[in-house]
N, C-alpha and C. Protein backbone atom coordinates (compact mmCIF):
# COMPACT_ATOMS: atom_id res chain seq x y z
N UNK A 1 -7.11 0.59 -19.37
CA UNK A 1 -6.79 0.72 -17.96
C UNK A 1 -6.17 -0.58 -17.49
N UNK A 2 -4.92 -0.48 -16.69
CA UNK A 2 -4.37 -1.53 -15.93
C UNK A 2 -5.09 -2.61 -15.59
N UNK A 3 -5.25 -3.65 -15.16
CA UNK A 3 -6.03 -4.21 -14.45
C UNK A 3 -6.26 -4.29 -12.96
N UNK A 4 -5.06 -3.67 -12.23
CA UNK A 4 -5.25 -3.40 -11.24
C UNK A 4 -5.77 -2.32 -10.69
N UNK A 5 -6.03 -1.49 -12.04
CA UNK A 5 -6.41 0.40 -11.57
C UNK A 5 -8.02 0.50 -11.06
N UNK A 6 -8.78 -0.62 -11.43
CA UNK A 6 -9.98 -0.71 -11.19
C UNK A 6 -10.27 -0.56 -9.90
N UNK A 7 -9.40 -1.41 -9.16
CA UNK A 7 -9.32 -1.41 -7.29
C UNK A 7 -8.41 0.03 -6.93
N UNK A 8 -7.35 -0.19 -7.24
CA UNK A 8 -6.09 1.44 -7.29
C UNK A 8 -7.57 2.46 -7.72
N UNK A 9 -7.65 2.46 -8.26
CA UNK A 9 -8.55 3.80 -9.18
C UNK A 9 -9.54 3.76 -7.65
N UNK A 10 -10.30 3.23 -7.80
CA UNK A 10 -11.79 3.41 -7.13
C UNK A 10 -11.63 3.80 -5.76
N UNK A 11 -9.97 3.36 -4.94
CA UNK A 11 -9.83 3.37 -3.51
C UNK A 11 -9.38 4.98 -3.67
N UNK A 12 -8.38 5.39 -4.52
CA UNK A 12 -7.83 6.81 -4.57
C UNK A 12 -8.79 8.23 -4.97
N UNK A 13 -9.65 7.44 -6.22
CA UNK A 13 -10.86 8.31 -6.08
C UNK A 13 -12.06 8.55 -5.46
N UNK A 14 -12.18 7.41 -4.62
CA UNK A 14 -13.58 7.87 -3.75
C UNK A 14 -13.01 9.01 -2.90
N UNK A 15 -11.85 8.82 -2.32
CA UNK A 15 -11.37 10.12 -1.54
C UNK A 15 -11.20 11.32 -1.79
N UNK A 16 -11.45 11.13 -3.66
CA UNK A 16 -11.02 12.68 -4.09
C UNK A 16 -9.76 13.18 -4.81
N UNK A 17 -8.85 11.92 -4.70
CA UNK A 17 -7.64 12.24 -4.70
C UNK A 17 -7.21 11.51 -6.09
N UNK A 18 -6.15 12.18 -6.55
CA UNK A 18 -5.56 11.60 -7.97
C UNK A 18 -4.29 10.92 -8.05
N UNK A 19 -3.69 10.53 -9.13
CA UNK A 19 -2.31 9.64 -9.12
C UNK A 19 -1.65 10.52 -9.73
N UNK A 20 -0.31 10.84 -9.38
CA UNK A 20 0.83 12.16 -9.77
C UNK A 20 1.60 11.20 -9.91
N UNK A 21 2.46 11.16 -10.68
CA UNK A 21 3.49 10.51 -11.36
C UNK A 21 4.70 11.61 -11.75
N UNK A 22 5.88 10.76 -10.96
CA UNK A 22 6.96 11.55 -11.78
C UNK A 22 7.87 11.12 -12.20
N UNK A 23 9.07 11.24 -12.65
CA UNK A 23 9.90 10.83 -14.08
C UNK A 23 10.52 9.66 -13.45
N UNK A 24 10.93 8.62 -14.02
CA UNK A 24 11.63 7.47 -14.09
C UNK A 24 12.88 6.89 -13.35
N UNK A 25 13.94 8.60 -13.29
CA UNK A 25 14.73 8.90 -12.81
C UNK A 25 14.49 8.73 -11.20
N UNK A 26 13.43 8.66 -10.82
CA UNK A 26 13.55 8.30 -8.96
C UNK A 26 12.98 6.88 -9.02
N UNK A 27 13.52 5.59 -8.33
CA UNK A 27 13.58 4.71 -8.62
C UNK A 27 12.82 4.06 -7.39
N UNK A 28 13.02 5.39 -6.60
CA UNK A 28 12.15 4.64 -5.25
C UNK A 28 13.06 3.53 -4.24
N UNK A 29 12.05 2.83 -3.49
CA UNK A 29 12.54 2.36 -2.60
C UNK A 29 12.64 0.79 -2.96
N UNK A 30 12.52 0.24 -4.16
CA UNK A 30 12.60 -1.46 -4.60
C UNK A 30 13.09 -1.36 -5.91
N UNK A 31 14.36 -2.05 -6.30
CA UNK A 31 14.84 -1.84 -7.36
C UNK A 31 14.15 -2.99 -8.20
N UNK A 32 14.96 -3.32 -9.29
CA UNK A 32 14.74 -4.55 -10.29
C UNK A 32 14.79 -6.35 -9.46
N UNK A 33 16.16 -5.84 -8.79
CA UNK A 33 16.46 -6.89 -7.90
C UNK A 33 15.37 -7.81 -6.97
N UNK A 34 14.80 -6.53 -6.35
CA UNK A 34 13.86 -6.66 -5.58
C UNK A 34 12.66 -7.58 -5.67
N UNK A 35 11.86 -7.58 -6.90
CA UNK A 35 11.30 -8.17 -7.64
C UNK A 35 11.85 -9.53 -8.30
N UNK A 36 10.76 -10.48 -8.50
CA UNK A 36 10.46 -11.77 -9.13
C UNK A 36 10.41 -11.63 -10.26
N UNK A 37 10.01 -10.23 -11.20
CA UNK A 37 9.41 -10.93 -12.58
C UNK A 37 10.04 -9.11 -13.16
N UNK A 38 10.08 -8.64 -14.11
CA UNK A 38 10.30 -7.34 -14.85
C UNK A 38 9.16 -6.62 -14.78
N UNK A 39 9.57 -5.16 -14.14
CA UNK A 39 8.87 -3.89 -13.89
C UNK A 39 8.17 -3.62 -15.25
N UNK A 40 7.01 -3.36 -15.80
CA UNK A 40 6.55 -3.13 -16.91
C UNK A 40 6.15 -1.54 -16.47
N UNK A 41 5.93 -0.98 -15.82
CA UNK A 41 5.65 0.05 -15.01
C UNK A 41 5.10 0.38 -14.13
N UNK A 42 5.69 1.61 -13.79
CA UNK A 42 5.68 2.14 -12.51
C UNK A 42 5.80 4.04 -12.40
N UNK A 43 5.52 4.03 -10.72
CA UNK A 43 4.60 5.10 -10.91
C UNK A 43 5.35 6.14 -9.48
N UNK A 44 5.08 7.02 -8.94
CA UNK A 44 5.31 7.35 -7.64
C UNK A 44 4.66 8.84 -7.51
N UNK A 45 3.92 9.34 -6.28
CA UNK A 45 3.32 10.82 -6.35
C UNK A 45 3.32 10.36 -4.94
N UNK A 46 2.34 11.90 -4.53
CA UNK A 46 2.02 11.86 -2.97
C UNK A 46 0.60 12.00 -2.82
N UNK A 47 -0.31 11.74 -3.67
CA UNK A 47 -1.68 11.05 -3.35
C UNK A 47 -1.46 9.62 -3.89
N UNK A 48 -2.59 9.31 -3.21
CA UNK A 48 -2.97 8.10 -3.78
C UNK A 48 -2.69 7.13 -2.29
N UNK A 49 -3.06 5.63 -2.68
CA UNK A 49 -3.82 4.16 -1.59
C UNK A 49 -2.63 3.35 -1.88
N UNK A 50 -1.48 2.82 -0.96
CA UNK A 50 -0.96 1.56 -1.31
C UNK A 50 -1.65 0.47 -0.62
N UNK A 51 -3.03 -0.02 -1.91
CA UNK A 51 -4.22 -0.29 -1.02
C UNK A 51 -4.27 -1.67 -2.22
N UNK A 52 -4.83 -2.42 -1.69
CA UNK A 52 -5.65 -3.81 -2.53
C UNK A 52 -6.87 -4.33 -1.84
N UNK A 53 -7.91 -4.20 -1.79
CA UNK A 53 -8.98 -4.31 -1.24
C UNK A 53 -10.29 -2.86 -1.81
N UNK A 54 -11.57 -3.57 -1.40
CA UNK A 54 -12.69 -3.05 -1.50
C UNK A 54 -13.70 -1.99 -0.48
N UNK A 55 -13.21 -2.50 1.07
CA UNK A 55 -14.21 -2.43 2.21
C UNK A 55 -13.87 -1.28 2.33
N UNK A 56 -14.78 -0.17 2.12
CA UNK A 56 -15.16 1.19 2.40
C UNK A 56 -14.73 2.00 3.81
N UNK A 57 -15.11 0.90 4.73
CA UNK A 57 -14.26 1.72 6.34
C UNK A 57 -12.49 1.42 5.95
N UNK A 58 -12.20 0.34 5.61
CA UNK A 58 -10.81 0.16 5.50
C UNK A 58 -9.99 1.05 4.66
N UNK A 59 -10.98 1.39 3.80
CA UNK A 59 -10.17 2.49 2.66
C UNK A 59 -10.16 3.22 2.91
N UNK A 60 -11.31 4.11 4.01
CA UNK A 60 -11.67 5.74 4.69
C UNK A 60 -10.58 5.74 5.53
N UNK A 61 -10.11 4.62 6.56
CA UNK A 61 -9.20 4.68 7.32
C UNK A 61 -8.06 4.72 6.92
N UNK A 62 -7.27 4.05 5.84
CA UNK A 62 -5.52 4.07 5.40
C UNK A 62 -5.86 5.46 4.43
N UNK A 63 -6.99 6.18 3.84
CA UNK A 63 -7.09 7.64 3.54
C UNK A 63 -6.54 8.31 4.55
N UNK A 64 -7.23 8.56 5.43
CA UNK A 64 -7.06 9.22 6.50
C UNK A 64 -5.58 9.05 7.17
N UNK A 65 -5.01 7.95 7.11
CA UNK A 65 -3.37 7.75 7.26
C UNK A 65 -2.85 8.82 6.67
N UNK A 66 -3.04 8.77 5.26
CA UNK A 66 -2.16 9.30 4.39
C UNK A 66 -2.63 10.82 4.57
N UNK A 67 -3.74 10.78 4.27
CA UNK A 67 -4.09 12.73 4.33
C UNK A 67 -3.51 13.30 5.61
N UNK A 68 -3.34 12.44 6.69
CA UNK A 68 -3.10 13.33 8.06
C UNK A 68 -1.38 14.39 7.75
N UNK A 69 -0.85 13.63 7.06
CA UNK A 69 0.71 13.86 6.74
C UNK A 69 1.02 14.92 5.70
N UNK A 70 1.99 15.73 5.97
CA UNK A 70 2.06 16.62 5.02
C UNK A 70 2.34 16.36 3.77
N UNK A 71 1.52 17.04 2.60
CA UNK A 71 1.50 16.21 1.44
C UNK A 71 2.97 16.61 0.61
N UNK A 72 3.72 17.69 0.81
CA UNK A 72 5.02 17.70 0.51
C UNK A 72 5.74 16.99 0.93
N UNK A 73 6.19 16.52 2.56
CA UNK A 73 7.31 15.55 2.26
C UNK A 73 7.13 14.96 3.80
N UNK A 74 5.96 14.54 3.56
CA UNK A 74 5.07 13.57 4.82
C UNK A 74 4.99 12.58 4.62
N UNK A 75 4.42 12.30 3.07
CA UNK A 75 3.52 10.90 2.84
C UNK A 75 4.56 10.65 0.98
N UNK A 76 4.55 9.97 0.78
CA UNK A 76 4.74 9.39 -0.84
C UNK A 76 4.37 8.03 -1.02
N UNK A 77 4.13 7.59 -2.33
CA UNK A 77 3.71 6.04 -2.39
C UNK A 77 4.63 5.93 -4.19
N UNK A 78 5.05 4.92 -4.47
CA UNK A 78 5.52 4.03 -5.24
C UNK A 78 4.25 2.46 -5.82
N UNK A 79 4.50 2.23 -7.21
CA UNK A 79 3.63 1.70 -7.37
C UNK A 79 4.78 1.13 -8.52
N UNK A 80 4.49 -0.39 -8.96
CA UNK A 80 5.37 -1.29 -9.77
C UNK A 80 4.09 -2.07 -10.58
N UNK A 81 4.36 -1.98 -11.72
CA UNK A 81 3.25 -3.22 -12.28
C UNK A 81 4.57 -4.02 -12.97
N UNK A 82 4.23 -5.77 -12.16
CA UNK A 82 5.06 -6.45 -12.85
C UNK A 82 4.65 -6.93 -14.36
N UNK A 83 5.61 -7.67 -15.06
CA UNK A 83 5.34 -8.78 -16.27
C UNK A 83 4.49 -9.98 -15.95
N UNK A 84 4.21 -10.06 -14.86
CA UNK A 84 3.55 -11.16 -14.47
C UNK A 84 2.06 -11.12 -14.28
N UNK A 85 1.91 -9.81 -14.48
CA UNK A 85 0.22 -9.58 -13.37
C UNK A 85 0.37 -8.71 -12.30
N UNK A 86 1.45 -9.06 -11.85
CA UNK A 86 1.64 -8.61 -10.31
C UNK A 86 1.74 -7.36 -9.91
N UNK A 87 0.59 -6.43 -9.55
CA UNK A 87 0.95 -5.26 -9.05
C UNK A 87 1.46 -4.99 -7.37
N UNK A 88 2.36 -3.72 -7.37
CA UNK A 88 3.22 -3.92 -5.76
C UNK A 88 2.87 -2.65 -5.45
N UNK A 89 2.47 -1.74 -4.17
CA UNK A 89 2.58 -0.54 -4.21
C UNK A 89 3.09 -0.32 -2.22
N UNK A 90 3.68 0.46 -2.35
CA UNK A 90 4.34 0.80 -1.25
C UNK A 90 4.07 2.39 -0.71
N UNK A 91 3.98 2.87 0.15
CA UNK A 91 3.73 3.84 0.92
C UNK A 91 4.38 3.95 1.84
N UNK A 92 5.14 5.20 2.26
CA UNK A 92 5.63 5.44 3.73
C UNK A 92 5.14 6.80 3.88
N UNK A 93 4.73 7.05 5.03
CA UNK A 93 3.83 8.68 6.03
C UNK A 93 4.63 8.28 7.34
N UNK A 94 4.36 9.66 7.70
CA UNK A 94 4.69 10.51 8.63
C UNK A 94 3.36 10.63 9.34
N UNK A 95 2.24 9.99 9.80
CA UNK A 95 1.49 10.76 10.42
C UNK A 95 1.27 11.55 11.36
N UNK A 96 0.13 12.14 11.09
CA UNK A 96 -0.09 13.06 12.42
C UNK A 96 -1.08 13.75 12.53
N UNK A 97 -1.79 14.51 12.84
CA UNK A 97 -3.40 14.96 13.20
C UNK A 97 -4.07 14.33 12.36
N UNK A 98 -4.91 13.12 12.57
CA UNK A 98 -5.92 13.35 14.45
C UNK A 98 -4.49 11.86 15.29
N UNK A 99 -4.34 11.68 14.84
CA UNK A 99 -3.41 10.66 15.34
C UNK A 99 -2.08 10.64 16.62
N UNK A 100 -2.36 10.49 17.66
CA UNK A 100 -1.34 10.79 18.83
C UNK A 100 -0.08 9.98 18.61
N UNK A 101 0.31 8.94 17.95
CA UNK A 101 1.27 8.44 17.64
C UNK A 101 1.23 7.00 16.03
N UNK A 102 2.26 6.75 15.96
CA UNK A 102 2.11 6.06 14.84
C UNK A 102 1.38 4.47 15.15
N UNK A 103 1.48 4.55 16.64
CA UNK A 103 0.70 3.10 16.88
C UNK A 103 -0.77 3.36 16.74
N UNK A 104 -1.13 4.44 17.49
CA UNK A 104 -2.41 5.23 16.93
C UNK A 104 -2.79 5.12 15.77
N UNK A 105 -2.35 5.31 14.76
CA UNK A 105 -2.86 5.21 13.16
C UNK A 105 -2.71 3.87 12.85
N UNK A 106 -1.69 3.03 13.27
CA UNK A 106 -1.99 1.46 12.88
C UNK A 106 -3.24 0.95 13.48
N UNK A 107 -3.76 1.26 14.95
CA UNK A 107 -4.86 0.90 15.30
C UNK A 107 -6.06 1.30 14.43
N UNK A 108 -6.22 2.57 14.60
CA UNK A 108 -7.09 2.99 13.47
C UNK A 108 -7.86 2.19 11.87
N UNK A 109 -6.47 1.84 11.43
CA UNK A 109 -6.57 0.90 10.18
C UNK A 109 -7.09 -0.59 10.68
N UNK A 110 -6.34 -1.02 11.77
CA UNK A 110 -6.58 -2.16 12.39
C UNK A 110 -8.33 -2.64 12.65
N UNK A 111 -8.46 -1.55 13.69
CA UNK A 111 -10.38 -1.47 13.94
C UNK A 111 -11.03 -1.24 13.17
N UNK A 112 -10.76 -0.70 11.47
CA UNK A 112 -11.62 -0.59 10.35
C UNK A 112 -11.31 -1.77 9.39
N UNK A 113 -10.25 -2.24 9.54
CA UNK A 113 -9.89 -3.83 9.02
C UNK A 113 -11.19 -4.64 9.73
N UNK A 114 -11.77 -4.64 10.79
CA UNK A 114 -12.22 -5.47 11.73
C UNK A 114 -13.78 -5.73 10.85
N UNK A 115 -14.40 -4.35 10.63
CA UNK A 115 -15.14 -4.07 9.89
C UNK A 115 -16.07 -4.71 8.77
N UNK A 116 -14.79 -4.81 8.46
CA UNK A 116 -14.70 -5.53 6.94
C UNK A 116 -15.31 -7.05 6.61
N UNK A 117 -16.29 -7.27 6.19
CA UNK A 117 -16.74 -8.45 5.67
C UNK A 117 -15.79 -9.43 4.69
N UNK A 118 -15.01 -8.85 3.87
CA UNK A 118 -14.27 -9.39 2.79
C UNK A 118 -12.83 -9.11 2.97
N UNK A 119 -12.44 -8.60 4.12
CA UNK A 119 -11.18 -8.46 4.30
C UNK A 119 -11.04 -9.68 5.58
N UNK A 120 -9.76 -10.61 5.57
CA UNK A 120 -9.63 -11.67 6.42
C UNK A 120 -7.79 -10.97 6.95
N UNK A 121 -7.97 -10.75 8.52
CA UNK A 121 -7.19 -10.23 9.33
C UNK A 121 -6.00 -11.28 9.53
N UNK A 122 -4.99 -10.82 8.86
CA UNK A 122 -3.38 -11.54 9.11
C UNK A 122 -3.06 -11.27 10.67
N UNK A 123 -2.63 -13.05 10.92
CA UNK A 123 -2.18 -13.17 12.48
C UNK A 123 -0.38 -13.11 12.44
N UNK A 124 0.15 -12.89 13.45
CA UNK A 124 1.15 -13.01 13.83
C UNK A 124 1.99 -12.83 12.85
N UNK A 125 2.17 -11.11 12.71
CA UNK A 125 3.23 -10.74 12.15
C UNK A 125 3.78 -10.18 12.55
N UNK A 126 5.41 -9.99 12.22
CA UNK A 126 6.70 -9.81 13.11
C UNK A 126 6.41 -8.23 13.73
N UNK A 127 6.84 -7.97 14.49
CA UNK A 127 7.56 -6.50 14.84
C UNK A 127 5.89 -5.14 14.87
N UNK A 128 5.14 -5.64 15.70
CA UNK A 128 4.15 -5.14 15.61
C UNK A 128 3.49 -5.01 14.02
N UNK A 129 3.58 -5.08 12.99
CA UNK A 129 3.07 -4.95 11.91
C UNK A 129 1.46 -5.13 11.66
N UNK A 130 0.88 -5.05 11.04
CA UNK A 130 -0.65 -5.49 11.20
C UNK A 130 -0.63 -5.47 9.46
N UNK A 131 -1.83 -7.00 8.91
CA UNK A 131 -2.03 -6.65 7.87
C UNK A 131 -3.26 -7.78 7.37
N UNK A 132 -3.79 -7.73 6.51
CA UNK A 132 -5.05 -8.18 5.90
C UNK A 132 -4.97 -8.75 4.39
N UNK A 133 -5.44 -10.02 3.99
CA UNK A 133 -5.75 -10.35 3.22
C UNK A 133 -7.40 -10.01 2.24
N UNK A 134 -7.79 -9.78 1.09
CA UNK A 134 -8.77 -9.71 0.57
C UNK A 134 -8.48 -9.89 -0.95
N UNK A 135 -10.04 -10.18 -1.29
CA UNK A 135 -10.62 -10.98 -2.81
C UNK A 135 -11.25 -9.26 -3.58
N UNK A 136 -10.96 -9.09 -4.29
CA UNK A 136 -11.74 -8.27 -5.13
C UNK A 136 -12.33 -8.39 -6.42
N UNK A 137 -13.42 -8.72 -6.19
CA UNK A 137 -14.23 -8.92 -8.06
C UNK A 137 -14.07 -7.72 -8.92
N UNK A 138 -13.82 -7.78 -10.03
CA UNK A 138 -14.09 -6.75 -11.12
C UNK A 138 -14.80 -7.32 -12.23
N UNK A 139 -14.83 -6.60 -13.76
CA UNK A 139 -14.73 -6.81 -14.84
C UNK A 139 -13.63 -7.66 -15.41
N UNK A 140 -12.75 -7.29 -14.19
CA UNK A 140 -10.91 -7.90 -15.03
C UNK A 140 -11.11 -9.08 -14.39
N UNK A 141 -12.20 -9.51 -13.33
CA UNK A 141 -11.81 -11.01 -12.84
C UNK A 141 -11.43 -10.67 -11.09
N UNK A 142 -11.17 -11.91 -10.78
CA UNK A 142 -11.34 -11.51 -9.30
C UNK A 142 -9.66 -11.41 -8.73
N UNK A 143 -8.98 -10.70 -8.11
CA UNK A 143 -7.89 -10.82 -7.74
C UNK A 143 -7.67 -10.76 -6.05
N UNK A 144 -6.68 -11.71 -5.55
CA UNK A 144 -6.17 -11.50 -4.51
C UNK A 144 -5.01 -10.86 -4.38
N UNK A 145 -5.26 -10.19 -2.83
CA UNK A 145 -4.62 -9.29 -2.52
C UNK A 145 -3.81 -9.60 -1.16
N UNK A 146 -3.04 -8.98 -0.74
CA UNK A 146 -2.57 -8.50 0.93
C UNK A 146 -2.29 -7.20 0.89
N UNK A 147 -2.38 -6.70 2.40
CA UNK A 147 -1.72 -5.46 2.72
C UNK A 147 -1.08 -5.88 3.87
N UNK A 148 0.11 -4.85 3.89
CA UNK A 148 0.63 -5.32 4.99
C UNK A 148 1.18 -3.55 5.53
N UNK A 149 0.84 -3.31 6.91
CA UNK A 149 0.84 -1.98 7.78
C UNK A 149 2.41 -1.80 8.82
N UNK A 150 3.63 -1.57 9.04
CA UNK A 150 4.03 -1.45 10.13
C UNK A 150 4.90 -0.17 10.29
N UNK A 151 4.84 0.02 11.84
CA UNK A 151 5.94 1.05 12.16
C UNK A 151 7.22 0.81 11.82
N UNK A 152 7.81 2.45 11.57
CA UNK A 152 8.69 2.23 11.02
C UNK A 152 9.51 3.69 11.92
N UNK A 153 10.47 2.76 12.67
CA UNK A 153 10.89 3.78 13.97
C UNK A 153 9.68 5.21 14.66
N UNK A 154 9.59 5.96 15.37
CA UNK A 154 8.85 6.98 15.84
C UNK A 154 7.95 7.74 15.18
N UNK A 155 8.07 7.70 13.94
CA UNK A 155 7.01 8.60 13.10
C UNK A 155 6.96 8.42 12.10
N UNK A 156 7.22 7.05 11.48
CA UNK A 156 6.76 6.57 9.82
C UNK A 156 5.47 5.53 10.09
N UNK A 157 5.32 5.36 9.43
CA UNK A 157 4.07 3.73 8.87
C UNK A 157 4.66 3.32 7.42
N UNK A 158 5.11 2.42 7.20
CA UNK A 158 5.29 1.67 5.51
C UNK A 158 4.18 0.51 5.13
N UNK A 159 4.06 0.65 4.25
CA UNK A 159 3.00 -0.13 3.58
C UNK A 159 3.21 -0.93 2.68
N UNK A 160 2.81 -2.19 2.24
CA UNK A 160 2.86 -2.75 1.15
C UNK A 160 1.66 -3.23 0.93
N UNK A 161 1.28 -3.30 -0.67
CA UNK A 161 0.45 -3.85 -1.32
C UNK A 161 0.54 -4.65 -2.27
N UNK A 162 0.00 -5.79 -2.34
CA UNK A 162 0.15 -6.82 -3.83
C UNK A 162 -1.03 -7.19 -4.32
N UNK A 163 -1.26 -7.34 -5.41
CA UNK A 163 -2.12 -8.18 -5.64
C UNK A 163 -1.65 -9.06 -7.09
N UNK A 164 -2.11 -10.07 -7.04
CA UNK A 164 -1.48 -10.94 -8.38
C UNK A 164 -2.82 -10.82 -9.40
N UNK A 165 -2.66 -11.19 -10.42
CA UNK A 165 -3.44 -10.95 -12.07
C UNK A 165 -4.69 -11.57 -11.64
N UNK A 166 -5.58 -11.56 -12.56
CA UNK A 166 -6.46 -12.02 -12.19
C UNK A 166 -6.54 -13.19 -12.45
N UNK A 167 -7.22 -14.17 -11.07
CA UNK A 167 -6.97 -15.63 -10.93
C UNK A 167 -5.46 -16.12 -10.90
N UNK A 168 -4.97 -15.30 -10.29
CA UNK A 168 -3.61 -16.02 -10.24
C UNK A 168 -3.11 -15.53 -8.41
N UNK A 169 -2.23 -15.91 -8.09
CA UNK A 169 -1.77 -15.36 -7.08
C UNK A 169 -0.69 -14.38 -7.61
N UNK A 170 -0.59 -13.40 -5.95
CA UNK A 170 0.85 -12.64 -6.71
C UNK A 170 2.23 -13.22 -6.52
N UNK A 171 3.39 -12.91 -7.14
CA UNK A 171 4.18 -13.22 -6.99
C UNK A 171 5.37 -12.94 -6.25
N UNK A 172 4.88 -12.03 -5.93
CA UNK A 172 5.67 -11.24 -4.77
C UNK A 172 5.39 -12.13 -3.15
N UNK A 173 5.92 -12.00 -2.27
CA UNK A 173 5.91 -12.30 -1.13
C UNK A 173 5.75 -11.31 -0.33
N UNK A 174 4.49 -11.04 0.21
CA UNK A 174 4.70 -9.54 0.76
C UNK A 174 4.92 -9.40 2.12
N UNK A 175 5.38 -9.82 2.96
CA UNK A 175 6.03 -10.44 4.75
C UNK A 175 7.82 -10.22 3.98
N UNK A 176 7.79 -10.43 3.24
CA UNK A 176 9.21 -10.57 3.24
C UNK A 176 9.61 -9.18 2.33
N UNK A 177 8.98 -9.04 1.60
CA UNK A 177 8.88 -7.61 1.04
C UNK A 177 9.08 -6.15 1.91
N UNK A 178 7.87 -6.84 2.88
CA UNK A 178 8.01 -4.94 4.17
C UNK A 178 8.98 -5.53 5.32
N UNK A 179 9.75 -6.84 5.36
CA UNK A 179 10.86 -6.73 6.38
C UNK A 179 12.31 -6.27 5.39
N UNK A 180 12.35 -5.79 4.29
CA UNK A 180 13.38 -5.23 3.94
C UNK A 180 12.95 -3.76 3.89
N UNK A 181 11.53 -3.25 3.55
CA UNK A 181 11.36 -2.08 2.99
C UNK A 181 11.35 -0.78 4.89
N UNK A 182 11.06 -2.42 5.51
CA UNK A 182 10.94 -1.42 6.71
C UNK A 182 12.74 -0.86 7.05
N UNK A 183 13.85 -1.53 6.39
CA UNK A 183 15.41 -1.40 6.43
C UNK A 183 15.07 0.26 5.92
N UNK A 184 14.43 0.38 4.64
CA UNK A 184 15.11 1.23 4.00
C UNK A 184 14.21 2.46 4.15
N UNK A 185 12.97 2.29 4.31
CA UNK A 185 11.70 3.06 4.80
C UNK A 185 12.16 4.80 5.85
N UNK A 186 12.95 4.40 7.09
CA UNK A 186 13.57 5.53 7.39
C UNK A 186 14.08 6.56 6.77
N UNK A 187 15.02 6.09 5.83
CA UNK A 187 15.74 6.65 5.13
C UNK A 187 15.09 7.67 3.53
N UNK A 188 14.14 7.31 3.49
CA UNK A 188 13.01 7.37 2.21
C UNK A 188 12.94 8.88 2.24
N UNK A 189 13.25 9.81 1.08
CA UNK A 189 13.17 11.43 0.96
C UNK A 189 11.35 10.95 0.39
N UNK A 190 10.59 11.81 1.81
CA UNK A 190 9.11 11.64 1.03
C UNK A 190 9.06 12.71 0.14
N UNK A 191 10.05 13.98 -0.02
CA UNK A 191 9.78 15.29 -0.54
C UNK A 191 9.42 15.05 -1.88
């Protein structure tokens, strides 16, 4: 198992939900370019957490993001494991029931971020965005993480996730990561 699947795994299955993968040929929304270090693999379905963290309300809540959205062509997530350690995973939804708008569901995540003992709340990020730093222990060692949450015109949310290898940081930059992905995020076929 990955080393990141331990956290990936545990956030997607407490909910119930599995990882669907499909062929190679959809490349998603971050090319080679995009990236610091070579794609070793990667993944994309419409379950699953573009999640890095542990805290149980925080994970019930970006669930609940994603389940609200229709699982045909509401919600999708993308997932990259670099050469480096570095895993990236990205998400864009459509939400909607129980959620009255997409600022609604960022709050949501926001007040269960709050929650969180081991999650430490990122200040002042651009363009309403909201996002959180956290440590996760495993077997594989302890890795840090970010997430990062923002709207994405009237009825998306995009997501990013990193976390770097264990004991290392990641290598990705993830602030600078979701101010391009939020460019292309509109445009994203969730089907």
């Amino acid at each position: 198992m990955r080393a990141h699947w331990p956290t990936l795994a545990a956030l997607v299955l407490a909910g119930g939900l599995s990882l669907t993968g499909c062929s190679d040929d959809d490349a998603g929304p971050l090319g080679e370019d995009d990236l610091p270090a070579t794609v070793v693999e990667s993944d994309t379905g419409h379950a699953g957490l573009a999640a890095v963290g542990s805290c149980e309300a925080l994970n019930t809540a970006q669930e609940q993001l994603t389940t609200s959205a229709d699982v045909e062509d509401g919600y999708r997530y993308w997932t990259y494991d670099l050469e480096d350690g570095t895993f990236v995973g990205v998400s864009v939804v459509e939400p909607d029931y129980p959620f009255a708008d997409v600022s609604a569901a960022l709050a949501s995540v926001e007040e269960a971020a709050a929650e969180c003992a081991d999650v430490e709340p990122l200040g002042e990020l651009p363009d309403d965005a909201i996002g959180f730093a956290s440590v996760t222990t495993s077997s594989n060692g302890e890795r840090t993480g970010t997430t990062l949450l923002a709207p994405v015109g009237d009825d998306r949310v995009v997501t990013v996730a990193v976390s770097g290898a264990p004991g290392a940081d990641p290598s990705v930059d993830a602030e600078a990561l979701l101010a391009d992905l939020r460019e292309r995020a509109a445009d994203l076929d969730l089907g």
